[in-house]
C-alpha atoms as a PDB file:
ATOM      1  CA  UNK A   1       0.000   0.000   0.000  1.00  0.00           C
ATOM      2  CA  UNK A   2       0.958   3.445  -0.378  1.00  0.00           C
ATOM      3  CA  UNK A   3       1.276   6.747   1.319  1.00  0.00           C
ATOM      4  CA  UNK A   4      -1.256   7.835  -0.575  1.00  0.00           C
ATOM      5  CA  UNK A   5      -3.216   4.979  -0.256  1.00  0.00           C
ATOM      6  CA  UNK A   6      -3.884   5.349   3.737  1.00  0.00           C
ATOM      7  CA  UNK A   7      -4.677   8.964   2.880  1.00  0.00           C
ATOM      8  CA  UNK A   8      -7.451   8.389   0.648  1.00  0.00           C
ATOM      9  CA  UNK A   9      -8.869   5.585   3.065  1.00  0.00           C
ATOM     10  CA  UNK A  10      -8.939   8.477   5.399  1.00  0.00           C
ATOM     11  CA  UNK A  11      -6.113   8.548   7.768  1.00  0.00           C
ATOM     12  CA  UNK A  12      -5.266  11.052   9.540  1.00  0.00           C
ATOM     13  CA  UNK A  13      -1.469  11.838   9.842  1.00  0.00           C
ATOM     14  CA  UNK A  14       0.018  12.472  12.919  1.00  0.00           C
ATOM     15  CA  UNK A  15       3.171  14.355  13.189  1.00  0.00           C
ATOM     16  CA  UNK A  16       6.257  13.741  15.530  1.00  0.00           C
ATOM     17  CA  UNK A  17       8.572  16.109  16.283  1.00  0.00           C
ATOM     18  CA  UNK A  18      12.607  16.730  17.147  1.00  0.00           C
ATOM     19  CA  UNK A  19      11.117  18.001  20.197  1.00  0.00           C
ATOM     20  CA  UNK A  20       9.408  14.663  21.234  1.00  0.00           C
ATOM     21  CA  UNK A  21      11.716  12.739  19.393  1.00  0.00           C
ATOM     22  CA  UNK A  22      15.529  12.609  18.071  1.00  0.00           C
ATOM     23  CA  UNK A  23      14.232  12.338  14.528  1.00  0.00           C
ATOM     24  CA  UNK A  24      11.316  13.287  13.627  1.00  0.00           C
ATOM     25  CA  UNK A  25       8.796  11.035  11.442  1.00  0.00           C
ATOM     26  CA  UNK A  26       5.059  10.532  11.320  1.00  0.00           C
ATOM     27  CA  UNK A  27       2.158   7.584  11.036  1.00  0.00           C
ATOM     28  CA  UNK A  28      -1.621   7.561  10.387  1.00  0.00           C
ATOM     29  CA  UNK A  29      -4.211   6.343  12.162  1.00  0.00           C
ATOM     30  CA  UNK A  30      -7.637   5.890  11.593  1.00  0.00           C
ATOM     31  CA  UNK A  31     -10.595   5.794  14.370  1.00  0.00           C
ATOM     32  CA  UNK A  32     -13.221   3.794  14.041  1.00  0.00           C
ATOM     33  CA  UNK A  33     -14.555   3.883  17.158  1.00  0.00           C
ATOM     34  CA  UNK A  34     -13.046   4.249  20.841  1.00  0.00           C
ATOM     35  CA  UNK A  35     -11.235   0.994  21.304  1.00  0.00           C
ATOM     36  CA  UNK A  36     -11.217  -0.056  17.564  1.00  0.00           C
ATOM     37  CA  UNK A  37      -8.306   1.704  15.792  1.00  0.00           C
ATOM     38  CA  UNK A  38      -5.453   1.260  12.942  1.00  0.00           C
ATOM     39  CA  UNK A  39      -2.229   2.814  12.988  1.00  0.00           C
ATOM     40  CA  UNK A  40       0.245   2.702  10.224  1.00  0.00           C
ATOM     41  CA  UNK A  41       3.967   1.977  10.458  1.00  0.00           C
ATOM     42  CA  UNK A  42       5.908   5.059  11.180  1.00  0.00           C
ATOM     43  CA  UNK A  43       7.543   6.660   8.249  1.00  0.00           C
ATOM     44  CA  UNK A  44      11.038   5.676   9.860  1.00  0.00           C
ATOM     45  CA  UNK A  45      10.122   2.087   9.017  1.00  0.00           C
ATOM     46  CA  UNK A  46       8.397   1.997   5.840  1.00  0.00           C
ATOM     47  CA  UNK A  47      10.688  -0.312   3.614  1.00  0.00           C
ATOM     48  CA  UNK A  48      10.201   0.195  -0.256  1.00  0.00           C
ATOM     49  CA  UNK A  49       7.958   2.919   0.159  1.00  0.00           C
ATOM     50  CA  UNK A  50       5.444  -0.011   0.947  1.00  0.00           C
ATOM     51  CA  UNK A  51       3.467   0.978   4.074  1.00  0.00           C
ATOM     52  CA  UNK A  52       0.862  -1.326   6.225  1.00  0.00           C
ATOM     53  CA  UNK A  53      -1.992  -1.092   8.902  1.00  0.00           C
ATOM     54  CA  UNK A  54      -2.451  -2.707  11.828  1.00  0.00           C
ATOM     55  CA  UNK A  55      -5.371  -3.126  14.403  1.00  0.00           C
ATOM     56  CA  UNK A  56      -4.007  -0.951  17.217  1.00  0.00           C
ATOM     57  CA  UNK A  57      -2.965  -1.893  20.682  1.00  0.00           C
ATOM     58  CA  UNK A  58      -3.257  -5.599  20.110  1.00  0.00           C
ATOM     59  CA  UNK A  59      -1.184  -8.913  21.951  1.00  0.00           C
ATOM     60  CA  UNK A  60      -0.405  -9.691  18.548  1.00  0.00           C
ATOM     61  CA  UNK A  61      -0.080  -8.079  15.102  1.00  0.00           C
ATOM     62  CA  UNK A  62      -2.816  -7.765  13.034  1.00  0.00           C
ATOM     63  CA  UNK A  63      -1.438  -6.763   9.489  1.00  0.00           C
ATOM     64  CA  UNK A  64      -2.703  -5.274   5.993  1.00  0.00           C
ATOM     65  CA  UNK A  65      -0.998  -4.865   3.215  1.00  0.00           C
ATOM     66  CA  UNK A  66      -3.771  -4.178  -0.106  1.00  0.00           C
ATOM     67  CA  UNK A  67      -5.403  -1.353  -0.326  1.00  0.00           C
ATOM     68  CA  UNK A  68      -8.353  -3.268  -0.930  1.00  0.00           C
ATOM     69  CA  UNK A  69      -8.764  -5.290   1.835  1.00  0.00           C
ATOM     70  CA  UNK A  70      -8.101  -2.145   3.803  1.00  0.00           C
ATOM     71  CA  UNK A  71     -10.924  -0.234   2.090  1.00  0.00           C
ATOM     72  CA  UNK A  72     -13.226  -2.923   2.422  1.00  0.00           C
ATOM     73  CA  UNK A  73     -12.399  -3.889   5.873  1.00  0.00           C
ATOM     74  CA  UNK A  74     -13.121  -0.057   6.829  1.00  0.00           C
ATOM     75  CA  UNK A  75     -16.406   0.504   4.813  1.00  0.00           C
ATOM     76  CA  UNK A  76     -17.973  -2.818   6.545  1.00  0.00           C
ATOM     77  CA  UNK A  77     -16.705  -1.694  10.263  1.00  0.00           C
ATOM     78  CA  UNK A  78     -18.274   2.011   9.674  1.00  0.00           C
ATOM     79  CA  UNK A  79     -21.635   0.101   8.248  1.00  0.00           C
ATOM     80  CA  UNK A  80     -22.004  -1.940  10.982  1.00  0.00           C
ATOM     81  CA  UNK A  81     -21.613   0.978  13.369  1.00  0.00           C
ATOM     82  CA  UNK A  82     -25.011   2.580  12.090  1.00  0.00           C
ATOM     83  CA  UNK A  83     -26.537  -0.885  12.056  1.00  0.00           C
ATOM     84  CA  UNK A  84     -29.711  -1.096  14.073  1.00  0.00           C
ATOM     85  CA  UNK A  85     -30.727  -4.723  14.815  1.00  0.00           C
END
């Protein structure tokens, strides 16, 4: 996936700075509700200018890599959301 990529799935890109850090970089993450989050890779560690998402704040990775999956994964979450049963 690309930079660009996350951005049009609607990331927002959070900023770190020499202050809070020696070098500074940023990531993306994207909210969909308290407790259910993704967060990119930092741009320190993007290899190949090929970035990924992962659940946030889980025991164990959970990775994506397509775009699509991503998009999809995203637009079914924010559905169910709004779901009444």
């Amino acid at each position: 996936m690309t930079e660009k990529e996350i951005t049009l799935l609607g990331f927002e890109r959070q900023e770190v700075t020499k202050d809070q850090h020696w070098e500074p970089y940023h990531y993306y993450t994207y909210c969909v509700t308290k407790g259910l989050e993704f967060i990119s890779v930092a741009s320190d560690g993007v290899k190949d200018g090929k970035w990924y998402v992962e659940i946030f704040n889980t025991e164990e990775p959970v990775r994506f890599y397509d775009f699509g999956e991503v998009q999809a994964l995203i637009n079914r979450l924010e559905k169910a959301k709004h779901e009444k049963e």
